[in-house]
Protein backbone atom coordinates (compact mmCIF):
# COMPACT_ATOMS: atom_id res chain seq x y z
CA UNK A 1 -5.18 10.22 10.58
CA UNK A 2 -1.79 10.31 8.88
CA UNK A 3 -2.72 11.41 5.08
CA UNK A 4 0.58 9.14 3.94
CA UNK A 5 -0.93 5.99 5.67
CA UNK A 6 -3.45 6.41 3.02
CA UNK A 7 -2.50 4.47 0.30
CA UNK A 8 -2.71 1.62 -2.69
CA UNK A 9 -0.63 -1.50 -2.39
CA UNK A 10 1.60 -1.63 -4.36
CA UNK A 11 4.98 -4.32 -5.10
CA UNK A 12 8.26 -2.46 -4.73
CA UNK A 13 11.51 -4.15 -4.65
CA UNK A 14 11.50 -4.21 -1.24
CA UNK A 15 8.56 -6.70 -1.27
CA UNK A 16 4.75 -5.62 -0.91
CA UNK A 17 4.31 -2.40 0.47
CA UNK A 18 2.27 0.41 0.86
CA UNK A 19 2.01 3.11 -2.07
CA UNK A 20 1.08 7.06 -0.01
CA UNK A 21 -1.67 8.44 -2.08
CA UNK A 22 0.65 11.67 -1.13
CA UNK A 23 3.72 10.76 -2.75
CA UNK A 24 1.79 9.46 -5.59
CA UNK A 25 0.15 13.46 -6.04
CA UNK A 26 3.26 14.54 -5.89
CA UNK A 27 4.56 12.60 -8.52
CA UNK A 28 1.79 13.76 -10.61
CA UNK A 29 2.33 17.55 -9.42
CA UNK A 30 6.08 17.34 -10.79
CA UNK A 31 5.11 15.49 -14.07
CA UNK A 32 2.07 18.49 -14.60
CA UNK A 33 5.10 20.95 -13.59
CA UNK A 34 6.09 23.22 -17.22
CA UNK A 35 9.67 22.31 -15.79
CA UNK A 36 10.93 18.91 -15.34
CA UNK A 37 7.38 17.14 -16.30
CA UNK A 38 7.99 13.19 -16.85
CA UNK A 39 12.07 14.08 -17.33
CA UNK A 40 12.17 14.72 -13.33
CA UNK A 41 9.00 12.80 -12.46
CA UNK A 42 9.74 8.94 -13.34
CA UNK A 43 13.28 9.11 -12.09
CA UNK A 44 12.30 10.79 -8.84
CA UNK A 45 9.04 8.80 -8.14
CA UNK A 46 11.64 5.08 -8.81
CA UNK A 47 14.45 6.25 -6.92
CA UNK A 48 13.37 8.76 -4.41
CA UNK A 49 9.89 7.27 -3.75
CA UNK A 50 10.90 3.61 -4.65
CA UNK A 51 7.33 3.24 -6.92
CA UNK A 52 7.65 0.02 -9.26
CA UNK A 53 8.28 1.47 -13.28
CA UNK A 54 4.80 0.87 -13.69
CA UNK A 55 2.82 2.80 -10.73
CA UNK A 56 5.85 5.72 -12.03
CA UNK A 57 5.01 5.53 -15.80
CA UNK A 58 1.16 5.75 -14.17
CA UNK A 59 1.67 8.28 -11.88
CA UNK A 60 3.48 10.55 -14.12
CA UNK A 61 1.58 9.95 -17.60
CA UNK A 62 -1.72 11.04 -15.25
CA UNK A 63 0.14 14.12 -14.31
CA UNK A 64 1.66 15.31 -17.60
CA UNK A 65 -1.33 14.94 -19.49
CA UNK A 66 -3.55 17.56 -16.90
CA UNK A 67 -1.76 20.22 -18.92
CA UNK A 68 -1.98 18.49 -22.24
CA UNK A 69 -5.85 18.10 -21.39
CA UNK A 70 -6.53 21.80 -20.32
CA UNK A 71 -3.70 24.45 -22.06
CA UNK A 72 -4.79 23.70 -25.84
CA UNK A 73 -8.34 25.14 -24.69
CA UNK A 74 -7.05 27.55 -22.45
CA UNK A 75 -4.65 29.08 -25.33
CA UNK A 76 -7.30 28.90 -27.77
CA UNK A 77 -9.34 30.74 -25.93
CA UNK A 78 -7.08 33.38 -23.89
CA UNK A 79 -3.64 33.38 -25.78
CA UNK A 80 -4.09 36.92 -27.64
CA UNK A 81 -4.48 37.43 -24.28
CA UNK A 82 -0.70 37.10 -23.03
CA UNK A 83 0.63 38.56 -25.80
CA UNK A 84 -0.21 41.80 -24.04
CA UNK A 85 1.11 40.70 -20.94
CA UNK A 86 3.87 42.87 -19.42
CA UNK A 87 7.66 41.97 -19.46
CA UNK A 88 8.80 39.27 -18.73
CA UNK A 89 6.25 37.37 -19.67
CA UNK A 90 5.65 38.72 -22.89
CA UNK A 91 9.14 38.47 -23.84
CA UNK A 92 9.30 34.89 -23.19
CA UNK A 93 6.21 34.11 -24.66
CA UNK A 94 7.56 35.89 -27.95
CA UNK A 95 11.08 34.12 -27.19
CA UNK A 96 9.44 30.72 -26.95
CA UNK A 97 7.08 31.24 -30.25
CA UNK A 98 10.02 32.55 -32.57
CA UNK A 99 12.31 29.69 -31.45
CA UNK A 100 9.60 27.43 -32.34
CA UNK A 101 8.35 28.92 -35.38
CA UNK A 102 12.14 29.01 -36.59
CA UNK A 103 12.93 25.58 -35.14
CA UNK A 104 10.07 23.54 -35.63
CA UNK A 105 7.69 25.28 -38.51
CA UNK A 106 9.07 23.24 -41.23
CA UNK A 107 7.60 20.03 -39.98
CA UNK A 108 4.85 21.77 -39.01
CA UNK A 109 4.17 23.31 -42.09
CA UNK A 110 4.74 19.45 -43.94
CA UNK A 111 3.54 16.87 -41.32
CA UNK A 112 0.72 19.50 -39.26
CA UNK A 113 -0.97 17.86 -36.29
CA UNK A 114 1.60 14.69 -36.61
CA UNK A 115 4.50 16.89 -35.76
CA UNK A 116 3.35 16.83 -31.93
CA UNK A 117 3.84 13.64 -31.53
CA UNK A 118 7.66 13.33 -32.29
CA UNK A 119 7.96 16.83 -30.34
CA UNK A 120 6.20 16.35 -27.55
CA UNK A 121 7.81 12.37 -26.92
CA UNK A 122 11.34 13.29 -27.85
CA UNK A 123 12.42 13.69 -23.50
CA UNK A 124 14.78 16.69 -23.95
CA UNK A 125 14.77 20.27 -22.82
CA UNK A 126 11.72 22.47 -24.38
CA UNK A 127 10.34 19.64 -25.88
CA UNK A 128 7.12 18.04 -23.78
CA UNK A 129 3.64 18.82 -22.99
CA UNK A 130 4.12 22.53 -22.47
CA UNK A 131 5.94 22.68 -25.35
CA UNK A 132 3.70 21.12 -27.49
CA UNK A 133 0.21 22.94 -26.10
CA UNK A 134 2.17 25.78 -27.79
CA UNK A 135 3.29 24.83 -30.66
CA UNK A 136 -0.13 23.40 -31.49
CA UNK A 137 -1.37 27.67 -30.15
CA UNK A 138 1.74 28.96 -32.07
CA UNK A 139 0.68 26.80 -35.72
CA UNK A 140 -3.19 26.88 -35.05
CA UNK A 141 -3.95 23.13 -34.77
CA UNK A 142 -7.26 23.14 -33.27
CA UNK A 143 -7.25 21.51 -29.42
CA UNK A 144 -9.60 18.61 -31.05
CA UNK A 145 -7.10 17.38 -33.41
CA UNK A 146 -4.01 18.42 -31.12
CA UNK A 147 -4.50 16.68 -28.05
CA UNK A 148 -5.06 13.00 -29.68
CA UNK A 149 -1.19 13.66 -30.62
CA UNK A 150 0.06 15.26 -27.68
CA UNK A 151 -0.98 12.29 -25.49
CA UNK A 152 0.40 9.93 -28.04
CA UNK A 153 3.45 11.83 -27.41
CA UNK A 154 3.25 11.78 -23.97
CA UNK A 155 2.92 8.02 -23.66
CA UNK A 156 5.76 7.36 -25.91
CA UNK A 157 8.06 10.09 -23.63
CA UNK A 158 6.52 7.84 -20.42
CA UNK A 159 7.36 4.77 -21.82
CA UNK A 160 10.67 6.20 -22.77
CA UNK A 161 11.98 7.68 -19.43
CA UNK A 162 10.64 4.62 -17.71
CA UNK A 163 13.17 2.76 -19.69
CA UNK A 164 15.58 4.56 -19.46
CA UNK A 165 15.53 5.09 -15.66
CA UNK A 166 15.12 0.88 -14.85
CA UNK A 167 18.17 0.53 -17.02
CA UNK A 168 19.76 3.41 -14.98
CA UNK A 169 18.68 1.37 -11.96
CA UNK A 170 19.38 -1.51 -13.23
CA UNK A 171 23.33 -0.68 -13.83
CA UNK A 172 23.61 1.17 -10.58
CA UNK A 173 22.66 -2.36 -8.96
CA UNK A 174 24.80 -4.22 -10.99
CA UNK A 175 27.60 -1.47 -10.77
CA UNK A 176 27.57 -2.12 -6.70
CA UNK A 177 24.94 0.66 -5.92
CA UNK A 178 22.58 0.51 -2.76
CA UNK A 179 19.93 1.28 -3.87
């Protein structure tokens, strides 16, 4: 059997149709992805896939918060860990934390746990999930109290890029597109 004939019905704008499980996954693969998460994932999954905004927003809020729900626990327990890593990875990782720290420690340091949500949500480059399991390693906000805000941020960045892509859409259709 054909593992895209499996599926969940879903309405697209071509009428009812058939969702692939597959293409679903692999929404949810790009939006768990430390590149691209929900940024790439909505668009792609409305345009390339032709999902309705809300299997998208669905699809890709599942997939970005795997990390969200697993790297606050894994840093906790294993991050001293990659600090001894060799180079590259090292280098990065002490790239990443000092543009943080520099960038981002005064809110920290005055809003704590409540600065996630703002930095995680806000959809632009090294801002996200990944991002923000980091930032919550890099200031020591326990995974308990970090991950509430994290996927409060991650449902605002959804809800966000959803938008923003249907009025993409939307203008491309009104603009003459064929889509």
């Amino acid at each position: 059997m054909d593992s895209r004939r499996l599926g969940l019905w879903s309405h697209g704008r071509q009428g009812r149709k058939l969702l692939p499980v597959v293409d679903g996954l692999a929404v949810m693969g790009m939006a768990a992805a430390p590149v691209g998460e929900l940024r790439f994932a909505i668009p792609w999954a409305v345009v390339r896939f032709d999902f309705t905004w809300y299997d998208a927003l669905l699809w890709a809020a599942v997939g970005n918060m795997i990390p969200v729900l697993v790297l606050p626990w894994v840093l906790q327990r294993l991050g001293h860990l990659l600090t001894r890593f060799p180079q590259p990875i090292r280098g990065l990782l002490e790239w990443r934390t000092e543009r943080l720290r520099s960038s981002a420690g005064a809110r920290f340091s005055r809003y704590g746990r409540w600065a996630l949500v703002p930095f995680v949500a806000t959809p632009l480059p090294f801002t996200g999930a990944w991002s923000g399991c980091l930032a919550a390693w890099v200031f020591d906000i326990p995974p308990r109290r970090s991950i509430p805000m994290m996927a409060l941020g991650v449902l605002i960045a959804a809800v966000v890029v959803t938008t923003l892509t249907e009025l993409g859409v939307s203008l491309s259709l009104f603009l003459g597109g064929d889509h």
